[in-house]
PDB file of N, CA and C in Angstrom:
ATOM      1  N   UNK A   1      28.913 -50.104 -14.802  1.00  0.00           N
ATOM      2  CA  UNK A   1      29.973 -49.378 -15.439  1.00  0.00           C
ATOM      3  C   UNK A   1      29.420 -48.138 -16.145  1.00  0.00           C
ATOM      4  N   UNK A   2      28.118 -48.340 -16.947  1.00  0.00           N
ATOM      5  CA  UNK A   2      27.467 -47.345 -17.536  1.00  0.00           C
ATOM      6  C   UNK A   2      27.050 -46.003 -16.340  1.00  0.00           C
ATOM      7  N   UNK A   3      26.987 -46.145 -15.287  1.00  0.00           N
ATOM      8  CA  UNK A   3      26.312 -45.578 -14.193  1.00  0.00           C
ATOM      9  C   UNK A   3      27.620 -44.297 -13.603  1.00  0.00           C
ATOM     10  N   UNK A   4      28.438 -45.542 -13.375  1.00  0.00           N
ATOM     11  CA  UNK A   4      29.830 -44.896 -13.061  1.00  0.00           C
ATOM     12  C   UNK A   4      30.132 -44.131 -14.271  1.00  0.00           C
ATOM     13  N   UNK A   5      30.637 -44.269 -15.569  1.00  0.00           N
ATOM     14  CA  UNK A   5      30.852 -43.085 -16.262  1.00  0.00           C
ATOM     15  C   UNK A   5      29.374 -42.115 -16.289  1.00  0.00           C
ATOM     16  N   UNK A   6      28.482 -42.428 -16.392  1.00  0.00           N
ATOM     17  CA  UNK A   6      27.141 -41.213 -16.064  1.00  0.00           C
ATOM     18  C   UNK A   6      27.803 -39.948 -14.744  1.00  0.00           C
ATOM     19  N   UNK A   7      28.550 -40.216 -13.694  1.00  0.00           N
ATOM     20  CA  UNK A   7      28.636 -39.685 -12.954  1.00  0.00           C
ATOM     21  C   UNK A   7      30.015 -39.180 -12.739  1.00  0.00           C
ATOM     22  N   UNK A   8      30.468 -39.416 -13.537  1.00  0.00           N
ATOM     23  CA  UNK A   8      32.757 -39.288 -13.960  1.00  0.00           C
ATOM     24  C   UNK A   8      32.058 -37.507 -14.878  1.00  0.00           C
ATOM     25  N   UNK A   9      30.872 -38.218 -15.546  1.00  0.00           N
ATOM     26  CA  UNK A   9      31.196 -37.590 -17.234  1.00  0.00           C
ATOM     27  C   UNK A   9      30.133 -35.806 -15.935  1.00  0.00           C
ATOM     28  N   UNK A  10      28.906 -36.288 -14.934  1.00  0.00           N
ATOM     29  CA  UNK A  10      28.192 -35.480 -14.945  1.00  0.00           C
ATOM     30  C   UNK A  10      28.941 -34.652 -13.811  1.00  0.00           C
ATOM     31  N   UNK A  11      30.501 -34.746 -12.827  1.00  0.00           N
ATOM     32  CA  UNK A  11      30.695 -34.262 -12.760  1.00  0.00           C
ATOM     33  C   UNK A  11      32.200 -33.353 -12.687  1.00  0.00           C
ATOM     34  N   UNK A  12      32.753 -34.170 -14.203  1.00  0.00           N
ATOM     35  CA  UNK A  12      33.230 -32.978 -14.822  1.00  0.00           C
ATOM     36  C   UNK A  12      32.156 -31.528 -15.614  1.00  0.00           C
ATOM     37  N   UNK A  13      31.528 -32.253 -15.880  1.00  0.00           N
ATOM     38  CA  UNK A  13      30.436 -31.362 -16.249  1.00  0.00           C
ATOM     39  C   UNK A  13      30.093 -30.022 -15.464  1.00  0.00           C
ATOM     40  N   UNK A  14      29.742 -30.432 -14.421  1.00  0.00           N
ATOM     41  CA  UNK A  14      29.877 -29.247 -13.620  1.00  0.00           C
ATOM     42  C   UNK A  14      30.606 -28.382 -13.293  1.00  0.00           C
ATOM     43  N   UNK A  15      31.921 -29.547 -13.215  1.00  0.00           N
ATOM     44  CA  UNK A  15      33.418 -28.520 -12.562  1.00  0.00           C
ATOM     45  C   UNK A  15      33.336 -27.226 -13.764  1.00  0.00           C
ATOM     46  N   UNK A  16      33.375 -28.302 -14.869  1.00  0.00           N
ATOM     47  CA  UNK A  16      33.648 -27.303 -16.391  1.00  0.00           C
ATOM     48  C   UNK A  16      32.707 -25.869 -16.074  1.00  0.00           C
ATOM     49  N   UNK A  17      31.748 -26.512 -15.956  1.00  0.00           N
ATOM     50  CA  UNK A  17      30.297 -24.967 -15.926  1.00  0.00           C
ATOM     51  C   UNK A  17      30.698 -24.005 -14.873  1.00  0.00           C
ATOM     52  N   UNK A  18      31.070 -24.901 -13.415  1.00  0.00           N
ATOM     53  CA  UNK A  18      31.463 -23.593 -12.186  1.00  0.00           C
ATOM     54  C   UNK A  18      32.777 -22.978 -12.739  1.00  0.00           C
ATOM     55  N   UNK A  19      33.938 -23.541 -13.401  1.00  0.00           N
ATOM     56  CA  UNK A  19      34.572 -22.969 -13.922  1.00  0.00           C
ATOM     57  C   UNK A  19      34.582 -21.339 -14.796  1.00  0.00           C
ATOM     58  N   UNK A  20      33.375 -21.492 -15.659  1.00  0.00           N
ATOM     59  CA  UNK A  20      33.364 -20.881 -17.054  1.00  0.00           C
ATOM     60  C   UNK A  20      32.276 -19.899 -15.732  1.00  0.00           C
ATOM     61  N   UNK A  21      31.793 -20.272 -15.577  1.00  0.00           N
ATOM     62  CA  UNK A  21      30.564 -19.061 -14.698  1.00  0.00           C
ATOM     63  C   UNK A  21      31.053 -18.478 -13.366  1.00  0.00           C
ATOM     64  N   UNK A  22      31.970 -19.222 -12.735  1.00  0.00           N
ATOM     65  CA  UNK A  22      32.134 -18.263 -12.053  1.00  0.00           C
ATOM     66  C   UNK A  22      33.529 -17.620 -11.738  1.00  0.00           C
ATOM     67  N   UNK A  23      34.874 -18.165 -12.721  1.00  0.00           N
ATOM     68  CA  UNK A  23      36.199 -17.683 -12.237  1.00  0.00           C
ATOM     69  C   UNK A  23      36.702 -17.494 -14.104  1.00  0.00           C
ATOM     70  N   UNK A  24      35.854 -16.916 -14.558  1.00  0.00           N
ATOM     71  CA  UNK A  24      36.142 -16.166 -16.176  1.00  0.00           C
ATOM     72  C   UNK A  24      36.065 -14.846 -15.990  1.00  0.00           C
ATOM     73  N   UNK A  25      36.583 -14.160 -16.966  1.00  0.00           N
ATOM     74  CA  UNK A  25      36.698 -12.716 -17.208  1.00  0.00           C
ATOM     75  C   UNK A  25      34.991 -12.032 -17.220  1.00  0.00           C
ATOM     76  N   UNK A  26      34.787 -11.161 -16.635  1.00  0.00           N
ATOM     77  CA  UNK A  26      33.807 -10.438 -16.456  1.00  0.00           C
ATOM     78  C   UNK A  26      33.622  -9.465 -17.991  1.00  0.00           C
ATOM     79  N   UNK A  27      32.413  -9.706 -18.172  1.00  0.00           N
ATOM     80  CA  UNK A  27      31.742  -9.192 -19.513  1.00  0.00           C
ATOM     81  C   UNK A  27      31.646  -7.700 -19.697  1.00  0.00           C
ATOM     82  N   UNK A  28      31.829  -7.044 -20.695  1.00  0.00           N
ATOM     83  CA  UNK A  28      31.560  -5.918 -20.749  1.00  0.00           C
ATOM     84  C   UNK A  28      30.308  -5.326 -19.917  1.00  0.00           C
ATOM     85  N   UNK A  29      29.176  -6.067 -20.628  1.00  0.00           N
ATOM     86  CA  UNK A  29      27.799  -6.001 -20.237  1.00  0.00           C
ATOM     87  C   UNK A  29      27.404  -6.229 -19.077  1.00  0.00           C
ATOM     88  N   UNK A  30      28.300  -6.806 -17.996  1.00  0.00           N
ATOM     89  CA  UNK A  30      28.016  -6.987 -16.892  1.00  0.00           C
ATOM     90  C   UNK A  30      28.361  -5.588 -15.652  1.00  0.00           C
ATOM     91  N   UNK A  31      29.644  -5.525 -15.954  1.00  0.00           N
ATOM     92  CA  UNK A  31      30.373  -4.980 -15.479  1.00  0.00           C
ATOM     93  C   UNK A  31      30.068  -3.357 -15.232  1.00  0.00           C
ATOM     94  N   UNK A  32      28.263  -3.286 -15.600  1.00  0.00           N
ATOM     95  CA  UNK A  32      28.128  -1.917 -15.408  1.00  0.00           C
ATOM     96  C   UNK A  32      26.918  -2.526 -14.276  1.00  0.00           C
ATOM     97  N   UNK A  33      26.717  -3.410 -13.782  1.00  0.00           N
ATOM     98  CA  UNK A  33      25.040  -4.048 -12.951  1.00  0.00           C
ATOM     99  C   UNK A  33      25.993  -3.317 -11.459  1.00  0.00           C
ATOM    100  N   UNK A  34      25.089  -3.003 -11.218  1.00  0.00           N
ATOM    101  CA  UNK A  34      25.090  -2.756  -9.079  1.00  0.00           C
ATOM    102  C   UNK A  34      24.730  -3.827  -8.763  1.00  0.00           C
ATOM    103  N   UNK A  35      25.108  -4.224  -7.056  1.00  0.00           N
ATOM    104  CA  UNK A  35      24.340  -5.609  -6.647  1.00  0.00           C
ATOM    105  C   UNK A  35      23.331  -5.356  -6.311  1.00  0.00           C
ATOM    106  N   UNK A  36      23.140  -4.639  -5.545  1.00  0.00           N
ATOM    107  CA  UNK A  36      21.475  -4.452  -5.043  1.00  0.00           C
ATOM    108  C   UNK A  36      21.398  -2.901  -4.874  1.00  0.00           C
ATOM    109  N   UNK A  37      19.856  -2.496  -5.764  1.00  0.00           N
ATOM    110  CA  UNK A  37      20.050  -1.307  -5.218  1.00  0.00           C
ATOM    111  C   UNK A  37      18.121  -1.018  -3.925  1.00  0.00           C
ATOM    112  N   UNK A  38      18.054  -0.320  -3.486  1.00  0.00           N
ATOM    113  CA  UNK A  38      17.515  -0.083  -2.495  1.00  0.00           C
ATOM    114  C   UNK A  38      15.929  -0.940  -2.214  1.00  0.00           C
ATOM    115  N   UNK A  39      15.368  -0.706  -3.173  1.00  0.00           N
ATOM    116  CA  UNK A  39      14.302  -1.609  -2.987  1.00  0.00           C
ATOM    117  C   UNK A  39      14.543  -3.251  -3.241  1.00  0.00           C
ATOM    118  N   UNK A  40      15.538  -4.001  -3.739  1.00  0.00           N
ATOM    119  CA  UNK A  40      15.969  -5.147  -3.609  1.00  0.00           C
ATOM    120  C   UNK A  40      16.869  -5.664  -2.343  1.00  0.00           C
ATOM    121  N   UNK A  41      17.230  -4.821  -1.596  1.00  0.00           N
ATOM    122  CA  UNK A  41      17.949  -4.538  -0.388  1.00  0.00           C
ATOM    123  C   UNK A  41      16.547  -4.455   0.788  1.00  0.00           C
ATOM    124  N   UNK A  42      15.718  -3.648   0.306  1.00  0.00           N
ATOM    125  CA  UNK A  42      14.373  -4.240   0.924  1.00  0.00           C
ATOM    126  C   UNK A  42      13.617  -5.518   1.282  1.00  0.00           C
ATOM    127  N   UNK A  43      13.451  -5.932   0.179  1.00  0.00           N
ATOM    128  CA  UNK A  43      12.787  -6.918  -0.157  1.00  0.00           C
ATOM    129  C   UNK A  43      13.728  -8.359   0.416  1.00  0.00           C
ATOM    130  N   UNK A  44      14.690  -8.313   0.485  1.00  0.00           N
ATOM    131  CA  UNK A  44      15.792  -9.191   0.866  1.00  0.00           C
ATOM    132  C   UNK A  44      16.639  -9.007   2.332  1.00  0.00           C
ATOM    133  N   UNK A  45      16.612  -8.130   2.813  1.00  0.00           N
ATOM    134  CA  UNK A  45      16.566  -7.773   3.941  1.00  0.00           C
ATOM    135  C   UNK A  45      15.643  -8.399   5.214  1.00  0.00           C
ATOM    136  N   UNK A  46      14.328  -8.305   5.106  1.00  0.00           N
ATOM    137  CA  UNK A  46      13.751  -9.389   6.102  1.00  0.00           C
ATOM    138  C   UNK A  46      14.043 -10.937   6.136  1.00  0.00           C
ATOM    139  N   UNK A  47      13.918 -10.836   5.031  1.00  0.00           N
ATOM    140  CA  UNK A  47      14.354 -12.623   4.453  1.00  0.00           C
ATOM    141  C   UNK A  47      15.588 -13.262   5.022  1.00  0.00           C
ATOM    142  N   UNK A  48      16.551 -12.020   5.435  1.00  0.00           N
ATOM    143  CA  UNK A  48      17.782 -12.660   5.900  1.00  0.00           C
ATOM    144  C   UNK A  48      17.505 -12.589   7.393  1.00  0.00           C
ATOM    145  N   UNK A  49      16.831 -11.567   7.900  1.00  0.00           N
ATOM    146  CA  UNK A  49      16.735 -11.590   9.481  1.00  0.00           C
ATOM    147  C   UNK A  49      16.087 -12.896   9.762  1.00  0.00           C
ATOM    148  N   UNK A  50      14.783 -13.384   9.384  1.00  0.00           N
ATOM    149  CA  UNK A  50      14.261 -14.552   9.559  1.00  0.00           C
ATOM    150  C   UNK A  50      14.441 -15.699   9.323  1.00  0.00           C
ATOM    151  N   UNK A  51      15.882 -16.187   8.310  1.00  0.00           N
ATOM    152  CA  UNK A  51      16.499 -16.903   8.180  1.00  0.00           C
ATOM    153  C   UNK A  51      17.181 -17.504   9.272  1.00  0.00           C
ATOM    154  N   UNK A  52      18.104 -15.997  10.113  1.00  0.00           N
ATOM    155  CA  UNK A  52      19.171 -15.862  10.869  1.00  0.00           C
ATOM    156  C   UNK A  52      18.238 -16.331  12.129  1.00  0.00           C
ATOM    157  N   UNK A  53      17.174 -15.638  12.348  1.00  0.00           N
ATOM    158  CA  UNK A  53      16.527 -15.917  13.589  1.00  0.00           C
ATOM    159  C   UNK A  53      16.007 -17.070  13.859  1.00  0.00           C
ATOM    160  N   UNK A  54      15.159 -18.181  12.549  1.00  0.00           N
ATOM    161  CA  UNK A  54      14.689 -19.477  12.959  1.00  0.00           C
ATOM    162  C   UNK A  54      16.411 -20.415  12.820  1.00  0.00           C
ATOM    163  N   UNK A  55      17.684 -20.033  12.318  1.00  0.00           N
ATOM    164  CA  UNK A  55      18.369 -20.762  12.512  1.00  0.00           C
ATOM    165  C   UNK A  55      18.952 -20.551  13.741  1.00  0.00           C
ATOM    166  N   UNK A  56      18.769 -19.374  14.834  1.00  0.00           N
ATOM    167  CA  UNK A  56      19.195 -19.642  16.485  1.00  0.00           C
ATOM    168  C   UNK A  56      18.192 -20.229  17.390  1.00  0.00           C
ATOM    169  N   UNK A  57      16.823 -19.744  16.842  1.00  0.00           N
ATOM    170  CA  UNK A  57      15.427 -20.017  17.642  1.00  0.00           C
ATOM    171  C   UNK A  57      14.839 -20.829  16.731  1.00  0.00           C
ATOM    172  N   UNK A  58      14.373 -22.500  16.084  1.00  0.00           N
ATOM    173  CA  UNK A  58      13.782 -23.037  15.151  1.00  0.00           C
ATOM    174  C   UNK A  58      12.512 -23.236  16.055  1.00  0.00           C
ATOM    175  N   UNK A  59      12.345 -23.110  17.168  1.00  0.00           N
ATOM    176  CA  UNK A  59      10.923 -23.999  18.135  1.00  0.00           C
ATOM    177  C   UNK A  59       9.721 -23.499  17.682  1.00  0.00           C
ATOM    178  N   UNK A  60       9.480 -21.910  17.070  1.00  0.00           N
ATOM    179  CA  UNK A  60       8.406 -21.516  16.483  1.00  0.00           C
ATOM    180  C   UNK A  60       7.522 -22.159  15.596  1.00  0.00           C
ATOM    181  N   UNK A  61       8.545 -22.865  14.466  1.00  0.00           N
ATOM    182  CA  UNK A  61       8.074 -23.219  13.546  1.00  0.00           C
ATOM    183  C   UNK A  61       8.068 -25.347  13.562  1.00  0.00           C
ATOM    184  N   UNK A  62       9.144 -25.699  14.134  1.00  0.00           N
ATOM    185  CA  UNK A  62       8.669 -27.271  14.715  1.00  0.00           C
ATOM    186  C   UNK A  62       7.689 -26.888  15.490  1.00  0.00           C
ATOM    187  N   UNK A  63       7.602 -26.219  16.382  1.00  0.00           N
ATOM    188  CA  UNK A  63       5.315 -26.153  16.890  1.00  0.00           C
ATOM    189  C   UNK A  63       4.788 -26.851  16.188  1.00  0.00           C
ATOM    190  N   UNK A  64       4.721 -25.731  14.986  1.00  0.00           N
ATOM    191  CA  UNK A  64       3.675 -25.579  13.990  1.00  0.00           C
ATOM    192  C   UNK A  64       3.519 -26.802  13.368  1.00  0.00           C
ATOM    193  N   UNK A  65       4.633 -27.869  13.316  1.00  0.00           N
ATOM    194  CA  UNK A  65       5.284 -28.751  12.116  1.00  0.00           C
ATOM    195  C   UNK A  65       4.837 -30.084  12.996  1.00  0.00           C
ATOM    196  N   UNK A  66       5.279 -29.773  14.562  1.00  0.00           N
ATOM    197  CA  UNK A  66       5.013 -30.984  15.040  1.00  0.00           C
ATOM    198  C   UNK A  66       3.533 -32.148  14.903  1.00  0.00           C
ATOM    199  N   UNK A  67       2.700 -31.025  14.978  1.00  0.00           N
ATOM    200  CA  UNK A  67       1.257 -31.938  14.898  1.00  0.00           C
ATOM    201  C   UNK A  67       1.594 -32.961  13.867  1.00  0.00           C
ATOM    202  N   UNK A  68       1.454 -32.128  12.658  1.00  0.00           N
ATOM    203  CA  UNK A  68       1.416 -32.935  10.942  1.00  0.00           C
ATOM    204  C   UNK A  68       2.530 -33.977  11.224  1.00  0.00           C
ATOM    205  N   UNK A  69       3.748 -34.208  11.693  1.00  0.00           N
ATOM    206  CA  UNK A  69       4.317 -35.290  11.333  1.00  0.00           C
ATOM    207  C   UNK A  69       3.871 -36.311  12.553  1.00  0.00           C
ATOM    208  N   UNK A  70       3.604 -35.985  13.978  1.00  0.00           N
ATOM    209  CA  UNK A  70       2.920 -36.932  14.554  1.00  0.00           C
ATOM    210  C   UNK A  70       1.546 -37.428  13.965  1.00  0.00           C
ATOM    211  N   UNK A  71       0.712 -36.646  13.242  1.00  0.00           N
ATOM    212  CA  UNK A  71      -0.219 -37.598  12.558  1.00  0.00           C
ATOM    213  C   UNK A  71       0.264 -38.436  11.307  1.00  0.00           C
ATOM    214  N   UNK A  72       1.299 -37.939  10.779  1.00  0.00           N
ATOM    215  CA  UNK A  72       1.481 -38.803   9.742  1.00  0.00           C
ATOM    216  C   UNK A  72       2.427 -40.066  10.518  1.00  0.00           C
ATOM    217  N   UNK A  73       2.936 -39.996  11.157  1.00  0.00           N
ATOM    218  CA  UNK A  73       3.637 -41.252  11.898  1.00  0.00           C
ATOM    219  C   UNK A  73       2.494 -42.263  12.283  1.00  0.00           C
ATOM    220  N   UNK A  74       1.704 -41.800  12.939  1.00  0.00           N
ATOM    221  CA  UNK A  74       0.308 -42.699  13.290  1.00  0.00           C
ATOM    222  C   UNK A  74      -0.116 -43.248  11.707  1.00  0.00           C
ATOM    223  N   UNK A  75      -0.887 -42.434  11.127  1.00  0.00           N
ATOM    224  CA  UNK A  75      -0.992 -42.832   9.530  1.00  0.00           C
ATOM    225  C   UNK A  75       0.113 -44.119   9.077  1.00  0.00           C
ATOM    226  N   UNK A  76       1.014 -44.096   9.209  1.00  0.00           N
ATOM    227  CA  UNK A  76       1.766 -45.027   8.779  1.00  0.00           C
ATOM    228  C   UNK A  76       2.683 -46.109   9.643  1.00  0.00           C
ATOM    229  N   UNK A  77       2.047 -45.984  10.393  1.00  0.00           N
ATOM    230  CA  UNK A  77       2.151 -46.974  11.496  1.00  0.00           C
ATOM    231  C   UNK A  77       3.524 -46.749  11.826  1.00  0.00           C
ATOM    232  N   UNK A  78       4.113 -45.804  12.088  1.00  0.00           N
ATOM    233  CA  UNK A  78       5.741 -46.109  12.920  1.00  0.00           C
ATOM    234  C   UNK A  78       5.321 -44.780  13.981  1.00  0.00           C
ATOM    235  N   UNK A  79       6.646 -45.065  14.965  1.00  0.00           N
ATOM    236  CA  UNK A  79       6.718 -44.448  16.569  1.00  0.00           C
ATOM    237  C   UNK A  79       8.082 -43.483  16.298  1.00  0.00           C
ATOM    238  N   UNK A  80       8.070 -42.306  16.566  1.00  0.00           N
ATOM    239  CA  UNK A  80       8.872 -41.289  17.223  1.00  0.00           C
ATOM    240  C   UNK A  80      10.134 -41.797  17.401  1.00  0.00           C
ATOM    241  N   UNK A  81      11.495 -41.562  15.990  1.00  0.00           N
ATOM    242  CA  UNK A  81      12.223 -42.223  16.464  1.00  0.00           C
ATOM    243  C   UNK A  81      12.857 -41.230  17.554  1.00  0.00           C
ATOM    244  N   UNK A  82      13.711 -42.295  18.427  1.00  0.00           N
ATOM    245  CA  UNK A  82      14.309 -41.927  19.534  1.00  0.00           C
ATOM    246  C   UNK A  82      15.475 -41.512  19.461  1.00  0.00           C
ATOM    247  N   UNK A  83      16.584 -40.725  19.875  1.00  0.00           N
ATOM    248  CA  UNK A  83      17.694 -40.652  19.983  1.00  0.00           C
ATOM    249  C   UNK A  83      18.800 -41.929  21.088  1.00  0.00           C
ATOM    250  N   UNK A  84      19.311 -42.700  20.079  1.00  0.00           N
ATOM    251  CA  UNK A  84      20.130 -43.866  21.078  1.00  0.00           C
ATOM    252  C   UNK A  84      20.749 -42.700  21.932  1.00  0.00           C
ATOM    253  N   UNK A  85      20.957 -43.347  23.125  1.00  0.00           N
ATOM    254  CA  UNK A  85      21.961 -42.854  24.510  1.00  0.00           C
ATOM    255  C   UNK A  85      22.548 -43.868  24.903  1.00  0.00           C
ATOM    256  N   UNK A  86      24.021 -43.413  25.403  1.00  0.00           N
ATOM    257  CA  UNK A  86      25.067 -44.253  25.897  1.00  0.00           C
ATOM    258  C   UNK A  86      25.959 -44.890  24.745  1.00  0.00           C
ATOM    259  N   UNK A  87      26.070 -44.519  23.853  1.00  0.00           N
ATOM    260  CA  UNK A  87      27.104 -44.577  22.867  1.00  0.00           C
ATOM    261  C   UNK A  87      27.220 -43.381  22.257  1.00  0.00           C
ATOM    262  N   UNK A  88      28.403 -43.512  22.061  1.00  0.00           N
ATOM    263  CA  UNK A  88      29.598 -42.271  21.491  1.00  0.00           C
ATOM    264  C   UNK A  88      29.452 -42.603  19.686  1.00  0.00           C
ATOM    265  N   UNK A  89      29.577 -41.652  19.431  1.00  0.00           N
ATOM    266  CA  UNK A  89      30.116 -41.748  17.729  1.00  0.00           C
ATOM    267  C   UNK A  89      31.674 -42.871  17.404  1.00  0.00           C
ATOM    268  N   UNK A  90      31.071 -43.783  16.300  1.00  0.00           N
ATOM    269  CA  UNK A  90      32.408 -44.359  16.196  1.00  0.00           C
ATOM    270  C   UNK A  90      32.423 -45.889  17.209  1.00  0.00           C
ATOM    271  N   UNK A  91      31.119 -45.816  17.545  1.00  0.00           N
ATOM    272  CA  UNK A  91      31.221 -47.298  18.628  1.00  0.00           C
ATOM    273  C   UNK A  91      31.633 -46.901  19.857  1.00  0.00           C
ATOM    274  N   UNK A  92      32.135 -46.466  19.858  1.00  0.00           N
ATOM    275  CA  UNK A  92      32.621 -46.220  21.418  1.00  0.00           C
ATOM    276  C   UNK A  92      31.669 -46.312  22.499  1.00  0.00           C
ATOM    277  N   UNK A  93      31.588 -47.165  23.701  1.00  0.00           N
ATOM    278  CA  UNK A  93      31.091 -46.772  24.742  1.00  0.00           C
ATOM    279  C   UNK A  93      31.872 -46.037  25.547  1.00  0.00           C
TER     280      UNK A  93
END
């Protein structure tokens, strides 16, 4: 019961905070900031291409990734799980 209100109480909590931070009246002091100006548009700019690109193409970087988790699978004694085939989501055959 203690657990359940821990998690009633932590997320009104939040609602309250996304509330107040992000759908309140804009501050004097704010209200003069630019979003980005050119060298932060830089700097953030590659970051999004390479984001965009390992989320159409990821195989570059599982390469890289694959070794380390096949040795750690050996290390801990379990096998490559498999993907089941011949069932549908929901039970269904």
């Amino acid at each position: 019961m203690l657990a359940a209100t821990g998690i009633i109480l932590a997320a009104i909590y939040v609602l309250w905070l996304y509330q107040r931070t992000m759908q309140g009246a804009v501050s004097d002091k704010v209200k003069k900031f630019r979003d980005l100006n050119a060298r932060e548009a830089f700097a953030v700019g590659p970051l999004i291409v390479i984001i965009i690109a390992l989320g159409i193409y990821p195989k570059p970087v599982i390469d890289v990734i694959n070794p380390a988790v096949k040795f750690t699978l050996q290390n801990v004694h379990q096998t490559d799980p498999v993907p089941a085939s011949g069932t549908a989501v929901g039970g269904a055959k």
